[in-house]
PDB file of N, CA and C in Angstrom:
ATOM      1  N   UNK A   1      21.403   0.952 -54.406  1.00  0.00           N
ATOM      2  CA  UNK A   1      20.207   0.754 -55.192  1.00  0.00           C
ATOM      3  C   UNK A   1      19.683   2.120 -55.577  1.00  0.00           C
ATOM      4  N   UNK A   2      19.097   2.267 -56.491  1.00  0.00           N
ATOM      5  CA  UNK A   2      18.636   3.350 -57.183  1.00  0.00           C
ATOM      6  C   UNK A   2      17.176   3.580 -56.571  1.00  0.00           C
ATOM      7  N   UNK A   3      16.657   5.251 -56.966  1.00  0.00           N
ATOM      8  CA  UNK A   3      15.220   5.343 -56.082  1.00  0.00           C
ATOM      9  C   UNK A   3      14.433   4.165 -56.487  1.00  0.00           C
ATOM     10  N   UNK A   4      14.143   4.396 -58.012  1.00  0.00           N
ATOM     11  CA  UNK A   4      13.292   3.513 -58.884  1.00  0.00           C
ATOM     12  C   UNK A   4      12.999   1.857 -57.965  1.00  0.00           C
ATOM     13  N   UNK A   5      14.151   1.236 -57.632  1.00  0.00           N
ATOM     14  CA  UNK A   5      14.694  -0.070 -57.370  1.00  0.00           C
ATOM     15  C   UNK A   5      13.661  -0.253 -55.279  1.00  0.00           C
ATOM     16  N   UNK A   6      14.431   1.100 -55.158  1.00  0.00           N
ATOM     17  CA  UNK A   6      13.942   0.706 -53.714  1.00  0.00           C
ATOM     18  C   UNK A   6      12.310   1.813 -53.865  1.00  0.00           C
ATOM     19  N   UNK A   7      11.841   2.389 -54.379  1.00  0.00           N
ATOM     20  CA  UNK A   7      10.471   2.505 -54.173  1.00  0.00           C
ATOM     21  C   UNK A   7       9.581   1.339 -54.605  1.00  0.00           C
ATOM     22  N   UNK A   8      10.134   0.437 -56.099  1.00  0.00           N
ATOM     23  CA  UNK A   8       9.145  -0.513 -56.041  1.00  0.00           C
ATOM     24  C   UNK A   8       9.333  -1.586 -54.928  1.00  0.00           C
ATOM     25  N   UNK A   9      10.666  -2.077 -54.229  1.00  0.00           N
ATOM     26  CA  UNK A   9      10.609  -3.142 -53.275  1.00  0.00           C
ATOM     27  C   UNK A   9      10.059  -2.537 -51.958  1.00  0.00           C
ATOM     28  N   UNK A  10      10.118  -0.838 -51.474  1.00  0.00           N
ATOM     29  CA  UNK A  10       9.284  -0.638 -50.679  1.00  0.00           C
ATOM     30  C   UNK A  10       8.132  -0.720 -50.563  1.00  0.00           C
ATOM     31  N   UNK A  11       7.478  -0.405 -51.570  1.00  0.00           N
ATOM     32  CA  UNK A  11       5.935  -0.582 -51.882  1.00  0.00           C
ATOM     33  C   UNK A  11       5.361  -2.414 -51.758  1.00  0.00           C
ATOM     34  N   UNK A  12       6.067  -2.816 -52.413  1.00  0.00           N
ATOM     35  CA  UNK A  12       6.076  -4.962 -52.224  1.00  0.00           C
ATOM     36  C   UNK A  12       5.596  -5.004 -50.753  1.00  0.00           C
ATOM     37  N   UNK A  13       6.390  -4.692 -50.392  1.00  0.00           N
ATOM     38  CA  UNK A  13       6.788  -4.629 -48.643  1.00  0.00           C
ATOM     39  C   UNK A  13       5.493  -4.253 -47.711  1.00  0.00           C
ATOM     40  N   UNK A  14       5.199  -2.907 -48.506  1.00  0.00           N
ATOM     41  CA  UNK A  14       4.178  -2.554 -47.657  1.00  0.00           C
ATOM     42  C   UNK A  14       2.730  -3.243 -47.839  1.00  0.00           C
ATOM     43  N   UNK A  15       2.488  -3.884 -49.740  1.00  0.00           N
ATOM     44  CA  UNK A  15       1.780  -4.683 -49.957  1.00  0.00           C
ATOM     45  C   UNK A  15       1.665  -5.715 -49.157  1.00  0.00           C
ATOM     46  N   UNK A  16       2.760  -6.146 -48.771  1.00  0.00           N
ATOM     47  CA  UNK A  16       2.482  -7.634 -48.296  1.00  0.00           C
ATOM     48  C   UNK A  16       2.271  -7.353 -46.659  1.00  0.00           C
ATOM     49  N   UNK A  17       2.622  -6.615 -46.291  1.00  0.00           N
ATOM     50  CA  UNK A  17       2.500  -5.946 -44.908  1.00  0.00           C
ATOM     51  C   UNK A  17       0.434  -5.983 -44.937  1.00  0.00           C
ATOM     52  N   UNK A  18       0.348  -5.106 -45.927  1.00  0.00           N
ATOM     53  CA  UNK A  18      -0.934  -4.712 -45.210  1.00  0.00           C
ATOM     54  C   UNK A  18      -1.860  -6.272 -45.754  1.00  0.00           C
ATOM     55  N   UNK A  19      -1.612  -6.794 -46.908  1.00  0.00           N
ATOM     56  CA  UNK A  19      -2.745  -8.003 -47.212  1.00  0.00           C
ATOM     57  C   UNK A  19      -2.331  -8.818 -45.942  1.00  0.00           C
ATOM     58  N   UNK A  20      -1.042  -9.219 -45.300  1.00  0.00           N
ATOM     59  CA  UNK A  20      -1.161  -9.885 -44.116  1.00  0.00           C
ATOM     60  C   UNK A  20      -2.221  -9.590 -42.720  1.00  0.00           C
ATOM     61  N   UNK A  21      -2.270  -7.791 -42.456  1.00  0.00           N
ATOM     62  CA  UNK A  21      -3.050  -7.977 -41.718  1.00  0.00           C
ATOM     63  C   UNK A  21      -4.544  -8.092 -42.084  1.00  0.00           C
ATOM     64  N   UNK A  22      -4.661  -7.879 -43.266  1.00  0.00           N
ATOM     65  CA  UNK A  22      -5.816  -7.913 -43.600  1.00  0.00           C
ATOM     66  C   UNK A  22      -6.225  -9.363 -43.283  1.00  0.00           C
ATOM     67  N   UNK A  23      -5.627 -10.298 -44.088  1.00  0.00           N
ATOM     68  CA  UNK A  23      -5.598 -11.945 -43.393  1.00  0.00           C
ATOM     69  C   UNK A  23      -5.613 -12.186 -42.117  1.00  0.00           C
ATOM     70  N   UNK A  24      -5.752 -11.682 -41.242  1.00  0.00           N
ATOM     71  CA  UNK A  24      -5.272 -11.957 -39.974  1.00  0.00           C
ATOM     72  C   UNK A  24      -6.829 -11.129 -39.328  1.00  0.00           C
ATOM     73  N   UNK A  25      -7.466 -10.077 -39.919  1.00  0.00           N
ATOM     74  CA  UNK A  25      -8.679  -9.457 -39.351  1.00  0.00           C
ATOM     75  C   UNK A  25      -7.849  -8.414 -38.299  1.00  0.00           C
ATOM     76  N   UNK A  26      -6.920  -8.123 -38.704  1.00  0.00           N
ATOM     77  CA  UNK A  26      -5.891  -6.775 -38.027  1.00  0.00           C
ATOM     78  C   UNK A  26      -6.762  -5.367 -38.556  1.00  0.00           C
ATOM     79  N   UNK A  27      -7.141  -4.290 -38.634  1.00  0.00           N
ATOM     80  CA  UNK A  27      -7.381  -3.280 -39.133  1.00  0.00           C
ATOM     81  C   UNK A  27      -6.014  -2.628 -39.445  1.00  0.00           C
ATOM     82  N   UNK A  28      -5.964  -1.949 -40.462  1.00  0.00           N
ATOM     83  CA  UNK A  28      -5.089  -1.873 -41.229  1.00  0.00           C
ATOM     84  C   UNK A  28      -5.220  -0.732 -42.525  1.00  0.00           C
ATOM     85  N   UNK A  29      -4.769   0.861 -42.060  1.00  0.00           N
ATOM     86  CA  UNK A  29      -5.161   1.884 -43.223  1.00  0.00           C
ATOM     87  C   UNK A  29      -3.672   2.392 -44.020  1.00  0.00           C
ATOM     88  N   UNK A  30      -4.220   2.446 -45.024  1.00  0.00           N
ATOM     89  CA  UNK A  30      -2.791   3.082 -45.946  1.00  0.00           C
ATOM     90  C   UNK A  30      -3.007   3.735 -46.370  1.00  0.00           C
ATOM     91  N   UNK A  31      -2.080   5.227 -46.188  1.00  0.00           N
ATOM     92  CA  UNK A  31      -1.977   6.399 -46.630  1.00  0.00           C
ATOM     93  C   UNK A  31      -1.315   6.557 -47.380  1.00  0.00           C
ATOM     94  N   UNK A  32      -0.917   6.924 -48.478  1.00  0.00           N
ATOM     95  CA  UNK A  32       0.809   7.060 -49.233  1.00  0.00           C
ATOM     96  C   UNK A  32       1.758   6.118 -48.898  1.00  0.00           C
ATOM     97  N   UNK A  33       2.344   6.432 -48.289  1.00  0.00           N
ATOM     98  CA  UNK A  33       3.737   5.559 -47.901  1.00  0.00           C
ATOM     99  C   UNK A  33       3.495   4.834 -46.627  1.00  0.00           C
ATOM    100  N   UNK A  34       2.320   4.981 -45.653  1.00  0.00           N
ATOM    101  CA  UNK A  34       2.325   4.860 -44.561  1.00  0.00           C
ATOM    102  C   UNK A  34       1.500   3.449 -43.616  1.00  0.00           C
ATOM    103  N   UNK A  35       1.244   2.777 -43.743  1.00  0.00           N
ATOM    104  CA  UNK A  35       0.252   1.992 -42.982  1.00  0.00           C
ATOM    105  C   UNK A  35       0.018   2.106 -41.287  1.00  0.00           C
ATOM    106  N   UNK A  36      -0.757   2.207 -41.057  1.00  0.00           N
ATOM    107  CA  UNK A  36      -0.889   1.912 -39.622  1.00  0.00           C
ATOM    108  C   UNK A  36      -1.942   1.075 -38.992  1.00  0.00           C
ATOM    109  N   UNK A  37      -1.749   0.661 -38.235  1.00  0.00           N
ATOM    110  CA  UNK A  37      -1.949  -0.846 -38.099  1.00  0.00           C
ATOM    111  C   UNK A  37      -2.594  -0.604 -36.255  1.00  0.00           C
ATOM    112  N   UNK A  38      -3.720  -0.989 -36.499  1.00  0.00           N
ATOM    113  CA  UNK A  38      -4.254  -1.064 -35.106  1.00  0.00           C
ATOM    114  C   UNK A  38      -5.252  -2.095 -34.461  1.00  0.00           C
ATOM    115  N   UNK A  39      -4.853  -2.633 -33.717  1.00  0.00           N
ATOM    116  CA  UNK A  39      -5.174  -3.730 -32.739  1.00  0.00           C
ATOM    117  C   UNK A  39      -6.614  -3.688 -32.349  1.00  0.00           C
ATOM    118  N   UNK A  40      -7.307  -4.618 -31.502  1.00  0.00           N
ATOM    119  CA  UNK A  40      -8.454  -4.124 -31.092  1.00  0.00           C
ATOM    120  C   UNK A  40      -8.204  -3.617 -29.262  1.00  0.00           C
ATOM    121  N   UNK A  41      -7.033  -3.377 -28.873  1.00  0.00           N
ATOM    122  CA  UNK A  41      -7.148  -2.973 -27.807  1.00  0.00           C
ATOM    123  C   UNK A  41      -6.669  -1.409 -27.665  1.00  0.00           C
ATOM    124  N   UNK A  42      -6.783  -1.020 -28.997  1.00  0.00           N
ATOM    125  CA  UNK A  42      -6.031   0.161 -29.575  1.00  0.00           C
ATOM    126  C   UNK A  42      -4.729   0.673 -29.732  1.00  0.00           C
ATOM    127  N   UNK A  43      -3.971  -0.452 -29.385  1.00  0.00           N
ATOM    128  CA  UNK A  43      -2.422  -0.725 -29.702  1.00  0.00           C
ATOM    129  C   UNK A  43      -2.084  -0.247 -30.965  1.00  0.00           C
ATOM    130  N   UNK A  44      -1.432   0.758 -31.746  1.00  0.00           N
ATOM    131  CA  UNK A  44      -0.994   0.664 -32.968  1.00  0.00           C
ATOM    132  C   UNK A  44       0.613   0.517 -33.111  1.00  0.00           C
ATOM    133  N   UNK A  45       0.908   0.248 -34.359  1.00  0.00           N
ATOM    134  CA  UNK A  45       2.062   0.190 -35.035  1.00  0.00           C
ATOM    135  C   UNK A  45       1.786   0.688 -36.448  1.00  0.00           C
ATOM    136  N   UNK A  46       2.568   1.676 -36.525  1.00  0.00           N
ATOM    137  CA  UNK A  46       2.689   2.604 -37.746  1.00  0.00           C
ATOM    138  C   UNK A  46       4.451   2.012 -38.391  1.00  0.00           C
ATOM    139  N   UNK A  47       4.275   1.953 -39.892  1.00  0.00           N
ATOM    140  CA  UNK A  47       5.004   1.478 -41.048  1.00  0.00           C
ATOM    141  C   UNK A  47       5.508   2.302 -42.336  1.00  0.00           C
ATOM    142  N   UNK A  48       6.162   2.780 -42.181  1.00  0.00           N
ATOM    143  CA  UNK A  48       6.173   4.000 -43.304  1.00  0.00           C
ATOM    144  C   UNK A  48       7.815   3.563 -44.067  1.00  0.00           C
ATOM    145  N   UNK A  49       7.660   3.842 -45.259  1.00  0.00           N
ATOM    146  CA  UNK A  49       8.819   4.516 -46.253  1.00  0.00           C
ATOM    147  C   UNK A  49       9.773   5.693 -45.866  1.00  0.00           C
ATOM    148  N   UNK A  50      11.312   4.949 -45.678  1.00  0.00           N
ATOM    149  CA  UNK A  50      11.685   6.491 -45.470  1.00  0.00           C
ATOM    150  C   UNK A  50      12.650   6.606 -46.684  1.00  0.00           C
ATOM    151  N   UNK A  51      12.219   7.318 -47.933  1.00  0.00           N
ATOM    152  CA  UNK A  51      12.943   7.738 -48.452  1.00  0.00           C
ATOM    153  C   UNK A  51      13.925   8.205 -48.802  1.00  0.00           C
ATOM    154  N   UNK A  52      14.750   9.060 -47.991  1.00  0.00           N
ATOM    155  CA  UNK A  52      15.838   9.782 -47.884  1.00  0.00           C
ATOM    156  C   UNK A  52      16.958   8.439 -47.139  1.00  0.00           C
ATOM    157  N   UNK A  53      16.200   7.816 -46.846  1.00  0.00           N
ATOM    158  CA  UNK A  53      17.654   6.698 -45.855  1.00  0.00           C
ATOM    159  C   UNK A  53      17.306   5.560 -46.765  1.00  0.00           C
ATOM    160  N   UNK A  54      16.569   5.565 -47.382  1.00  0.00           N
ATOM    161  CA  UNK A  54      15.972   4.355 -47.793  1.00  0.00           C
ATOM    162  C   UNK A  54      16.273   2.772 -47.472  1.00  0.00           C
ATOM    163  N   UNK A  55      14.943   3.306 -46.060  1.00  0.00           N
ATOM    164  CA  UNK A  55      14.754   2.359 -44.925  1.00  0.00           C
ATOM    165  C   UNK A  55      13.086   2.290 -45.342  1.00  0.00           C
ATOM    166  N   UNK A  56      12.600   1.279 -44.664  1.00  0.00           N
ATOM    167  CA  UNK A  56      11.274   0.739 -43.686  1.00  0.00           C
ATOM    168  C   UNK A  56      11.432   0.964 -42.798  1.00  0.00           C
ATOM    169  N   UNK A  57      10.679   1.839 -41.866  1.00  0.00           N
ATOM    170  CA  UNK A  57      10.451   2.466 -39.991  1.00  0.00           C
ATOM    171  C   UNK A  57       9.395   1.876 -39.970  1.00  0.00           C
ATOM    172  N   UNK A  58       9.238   1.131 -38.247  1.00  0.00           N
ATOM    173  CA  UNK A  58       8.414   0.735 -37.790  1.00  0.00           C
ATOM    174  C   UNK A  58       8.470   1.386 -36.480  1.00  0.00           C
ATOM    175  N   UNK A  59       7.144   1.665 -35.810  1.00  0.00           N
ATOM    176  CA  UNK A  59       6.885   2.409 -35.004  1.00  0.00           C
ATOM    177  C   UNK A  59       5.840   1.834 -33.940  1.00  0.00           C
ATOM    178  N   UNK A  60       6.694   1.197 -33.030  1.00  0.00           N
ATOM    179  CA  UNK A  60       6.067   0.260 -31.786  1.00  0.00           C
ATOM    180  C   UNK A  60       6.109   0.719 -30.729  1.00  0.00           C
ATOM    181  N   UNK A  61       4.781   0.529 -29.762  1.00  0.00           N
ATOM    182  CA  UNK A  61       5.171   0.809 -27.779  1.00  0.00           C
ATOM    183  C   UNK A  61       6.444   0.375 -27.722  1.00  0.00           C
ATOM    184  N   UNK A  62       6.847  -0.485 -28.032  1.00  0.00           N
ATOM    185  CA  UNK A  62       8.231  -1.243 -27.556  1.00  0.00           C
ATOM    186  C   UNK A  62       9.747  -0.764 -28.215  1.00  0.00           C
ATOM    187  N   UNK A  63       9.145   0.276 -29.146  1.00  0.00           N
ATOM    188  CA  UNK A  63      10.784   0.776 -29.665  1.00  0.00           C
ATOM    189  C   UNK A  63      10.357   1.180 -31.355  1.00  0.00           C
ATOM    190  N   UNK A  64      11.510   1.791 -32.246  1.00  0.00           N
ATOM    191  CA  UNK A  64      11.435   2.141 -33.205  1.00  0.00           C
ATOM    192  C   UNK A  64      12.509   1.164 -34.098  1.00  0.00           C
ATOM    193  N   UNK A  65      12.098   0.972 -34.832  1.00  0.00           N
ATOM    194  CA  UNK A  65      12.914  -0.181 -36.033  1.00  0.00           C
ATOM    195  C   UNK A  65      13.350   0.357 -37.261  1.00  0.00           C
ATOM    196  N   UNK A  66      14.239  -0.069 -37.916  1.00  0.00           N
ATOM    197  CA  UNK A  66      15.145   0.824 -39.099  1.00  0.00           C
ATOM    198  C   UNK A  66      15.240  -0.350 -40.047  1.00  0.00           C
ATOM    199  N   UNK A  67      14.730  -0.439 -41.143  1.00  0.00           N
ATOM    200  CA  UNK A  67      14.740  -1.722 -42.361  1.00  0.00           C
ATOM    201  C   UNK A  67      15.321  -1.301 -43.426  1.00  0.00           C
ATOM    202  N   UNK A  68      16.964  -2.086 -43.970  1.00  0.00           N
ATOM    203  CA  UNK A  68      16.979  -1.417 -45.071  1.00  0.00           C
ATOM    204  C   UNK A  68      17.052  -2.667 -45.828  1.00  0.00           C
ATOM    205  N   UNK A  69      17.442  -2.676 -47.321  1.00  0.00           N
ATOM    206  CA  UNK A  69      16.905  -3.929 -47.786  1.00  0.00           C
ATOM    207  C   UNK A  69      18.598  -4.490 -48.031  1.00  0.00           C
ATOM    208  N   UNK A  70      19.313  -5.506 -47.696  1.00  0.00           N
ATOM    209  CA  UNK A  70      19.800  -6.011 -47.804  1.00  0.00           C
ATOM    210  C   UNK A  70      20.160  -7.719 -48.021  1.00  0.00           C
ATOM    211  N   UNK A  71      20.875  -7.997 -48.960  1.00  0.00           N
ATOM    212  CA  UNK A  71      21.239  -9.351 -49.263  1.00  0.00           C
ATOM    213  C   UNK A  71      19.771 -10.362 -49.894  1.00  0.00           C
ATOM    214  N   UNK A  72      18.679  -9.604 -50.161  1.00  0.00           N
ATOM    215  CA  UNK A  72      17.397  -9.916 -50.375  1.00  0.00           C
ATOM    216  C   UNK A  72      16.357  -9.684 -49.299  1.00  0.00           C
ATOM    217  N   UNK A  73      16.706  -9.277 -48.375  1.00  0.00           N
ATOM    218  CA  UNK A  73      15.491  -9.055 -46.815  1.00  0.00           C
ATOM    219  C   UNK A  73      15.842  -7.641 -46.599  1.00  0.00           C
ATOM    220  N   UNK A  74      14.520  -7.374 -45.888  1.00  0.00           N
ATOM    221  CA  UNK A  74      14.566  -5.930 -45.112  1.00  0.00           C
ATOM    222  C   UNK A  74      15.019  -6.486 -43.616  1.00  0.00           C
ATOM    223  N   UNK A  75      16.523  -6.061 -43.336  1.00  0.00           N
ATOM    224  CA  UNK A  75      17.013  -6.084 -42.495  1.00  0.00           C
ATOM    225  C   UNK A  75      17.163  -4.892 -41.308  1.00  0.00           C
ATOM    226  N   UNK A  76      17.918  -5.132 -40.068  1.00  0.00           N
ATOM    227  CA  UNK A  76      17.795  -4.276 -39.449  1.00  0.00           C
ATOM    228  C   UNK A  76      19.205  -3.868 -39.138  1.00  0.00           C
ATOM    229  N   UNK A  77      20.003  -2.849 -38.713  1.00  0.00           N
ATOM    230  CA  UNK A  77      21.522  -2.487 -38.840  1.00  0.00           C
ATOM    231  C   UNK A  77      22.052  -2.960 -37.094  1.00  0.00           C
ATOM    232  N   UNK A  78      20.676  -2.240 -36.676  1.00  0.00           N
ATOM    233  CA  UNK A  78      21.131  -2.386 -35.227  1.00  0.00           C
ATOM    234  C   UNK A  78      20.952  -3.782 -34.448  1.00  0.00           C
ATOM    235  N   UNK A  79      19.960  -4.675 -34.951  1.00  0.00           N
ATOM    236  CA  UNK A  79      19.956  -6.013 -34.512  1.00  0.00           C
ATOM    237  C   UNK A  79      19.957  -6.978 -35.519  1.00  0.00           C
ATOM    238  N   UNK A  80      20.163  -6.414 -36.033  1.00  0.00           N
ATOM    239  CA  UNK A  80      20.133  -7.873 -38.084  1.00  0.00           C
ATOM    240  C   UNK A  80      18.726  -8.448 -37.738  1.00  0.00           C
ATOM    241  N   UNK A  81      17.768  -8.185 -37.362  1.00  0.00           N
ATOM    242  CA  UNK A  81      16.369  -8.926 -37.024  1.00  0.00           C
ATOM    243  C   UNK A  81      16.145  -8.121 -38.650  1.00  0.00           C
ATOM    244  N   UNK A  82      14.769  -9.237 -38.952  1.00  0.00           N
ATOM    245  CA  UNK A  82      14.575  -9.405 -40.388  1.00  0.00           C
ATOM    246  C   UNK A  82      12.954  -8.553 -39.946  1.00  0.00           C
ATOM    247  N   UNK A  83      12.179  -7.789 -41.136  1.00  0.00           N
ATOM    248  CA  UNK A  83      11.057  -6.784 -41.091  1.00  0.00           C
ATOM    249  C   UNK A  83      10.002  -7.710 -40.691  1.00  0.00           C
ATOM    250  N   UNK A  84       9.927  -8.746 -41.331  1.00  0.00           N
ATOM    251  CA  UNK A  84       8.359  -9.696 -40.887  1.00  0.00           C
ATOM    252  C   UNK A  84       8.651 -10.947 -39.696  1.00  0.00           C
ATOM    253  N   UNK A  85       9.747 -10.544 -39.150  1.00  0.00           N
ATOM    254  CA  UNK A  85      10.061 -11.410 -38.247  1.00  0.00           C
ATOM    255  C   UNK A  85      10.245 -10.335 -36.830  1.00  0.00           C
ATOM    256  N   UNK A  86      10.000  -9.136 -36.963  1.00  0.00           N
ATOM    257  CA  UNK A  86      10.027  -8.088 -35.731  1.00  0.00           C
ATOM    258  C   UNK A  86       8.431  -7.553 -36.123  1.00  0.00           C
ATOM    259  N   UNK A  87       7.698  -8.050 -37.244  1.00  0.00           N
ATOM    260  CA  UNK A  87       5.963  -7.715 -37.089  1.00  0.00           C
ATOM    261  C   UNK A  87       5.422  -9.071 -36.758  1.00  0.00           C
ATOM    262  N   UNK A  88       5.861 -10.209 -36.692  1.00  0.00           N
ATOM    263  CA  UNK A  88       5.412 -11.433 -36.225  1.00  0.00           C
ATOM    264  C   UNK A  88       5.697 -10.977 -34.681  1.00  0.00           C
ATOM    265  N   UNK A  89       6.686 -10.883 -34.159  1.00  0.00           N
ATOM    266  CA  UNK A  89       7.112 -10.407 -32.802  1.00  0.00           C
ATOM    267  C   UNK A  89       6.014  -9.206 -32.462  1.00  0.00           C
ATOM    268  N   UNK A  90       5.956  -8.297 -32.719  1.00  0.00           N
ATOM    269  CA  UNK A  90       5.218  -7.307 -32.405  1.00  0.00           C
ATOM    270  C   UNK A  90       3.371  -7.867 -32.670  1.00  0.00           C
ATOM    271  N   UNK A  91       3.034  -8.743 -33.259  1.00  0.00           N
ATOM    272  CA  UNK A  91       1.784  -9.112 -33.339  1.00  0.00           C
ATOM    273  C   UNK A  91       1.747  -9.908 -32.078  1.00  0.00           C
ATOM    274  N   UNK A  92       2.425 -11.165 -32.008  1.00  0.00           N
ATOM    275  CA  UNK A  92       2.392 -11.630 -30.681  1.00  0.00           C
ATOM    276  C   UNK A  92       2.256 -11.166 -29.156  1.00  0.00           C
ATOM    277  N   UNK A  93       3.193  -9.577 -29.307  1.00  0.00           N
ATOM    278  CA  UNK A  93       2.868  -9.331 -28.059  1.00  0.00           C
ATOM    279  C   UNK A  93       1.286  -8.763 -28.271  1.00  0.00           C
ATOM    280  N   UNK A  94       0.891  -8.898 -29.006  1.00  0.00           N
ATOM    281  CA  UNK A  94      -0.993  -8.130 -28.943  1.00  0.00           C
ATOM    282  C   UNK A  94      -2.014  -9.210 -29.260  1.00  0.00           C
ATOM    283  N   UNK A  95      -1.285 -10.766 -28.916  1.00  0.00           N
ATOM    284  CA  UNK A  95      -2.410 -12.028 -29.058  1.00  0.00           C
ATOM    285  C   UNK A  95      -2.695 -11.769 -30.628  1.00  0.00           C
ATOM    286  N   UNK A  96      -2.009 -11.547 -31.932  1.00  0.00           N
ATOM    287  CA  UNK A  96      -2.079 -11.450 -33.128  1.00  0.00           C
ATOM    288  C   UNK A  96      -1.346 -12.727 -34.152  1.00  0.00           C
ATOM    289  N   UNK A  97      -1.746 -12.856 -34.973  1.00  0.00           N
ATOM    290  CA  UNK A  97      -0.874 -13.844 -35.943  1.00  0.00           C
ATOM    291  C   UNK A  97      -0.285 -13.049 -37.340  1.00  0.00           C
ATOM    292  N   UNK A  98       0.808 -12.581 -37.274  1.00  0.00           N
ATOM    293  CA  UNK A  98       1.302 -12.142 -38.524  1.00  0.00           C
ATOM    294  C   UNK A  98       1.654 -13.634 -39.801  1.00  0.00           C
ATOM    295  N   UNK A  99       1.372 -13.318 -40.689  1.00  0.00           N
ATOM    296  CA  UNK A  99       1.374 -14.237 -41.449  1.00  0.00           C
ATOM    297  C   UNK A  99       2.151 -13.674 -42.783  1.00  0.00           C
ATOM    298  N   UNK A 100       3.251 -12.942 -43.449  1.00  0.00           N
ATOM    299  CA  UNK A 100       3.300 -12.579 -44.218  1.00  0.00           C
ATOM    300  C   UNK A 100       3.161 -13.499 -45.605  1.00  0.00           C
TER     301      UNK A 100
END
């Protein structure tokens, strides 16, 4: 995929990322490429664009995640787990409802 191709489906991504937590009463700031996402027990998860691999990184207590966009989903290489199905997972462990 070309930059053009994967900056606008990264950006989608991060759209729908952040109006979810917004739905949900998650706090939720976006910087450039970046969202970070914080709980009320001060748990965060940070979401960023990585350009150069052109991936989605997610950045959890529980581990770091690698999204690239394949077959129509942001997939993962190392566990094929799908991007809003490892932030549904990661909301749960913080009593959260991801809703994308």
């Amino acid at each position: 995929m070309n930059e053009n191709e994967f900056n606008s489906l990264a950006d989608m991504a991060l759209t729908r990322i952040e109006t979810a937590c917004d739905n949900a009463g998650v706090d939720v700031n976006r910087s450039g490429n970046v969202l970070e996402i914080e709980f009320d027990n001060g748990t965060k998860i940070i979401v960023n664009r990585h350009d150069i691999n052109q991936e989605i990184w997610v950045a959890a207590p529980s581990g770091g995640f690698h999204y690239a966009y394949l077959n129509g989903a942001w997939t993962s290489h190392r566990d094929d787990s799908e991007l809003y199905a490892k932030l549904a997972e990661l909301f749960t462990e913080q009593n959260e409802t991801f809703q994308p």
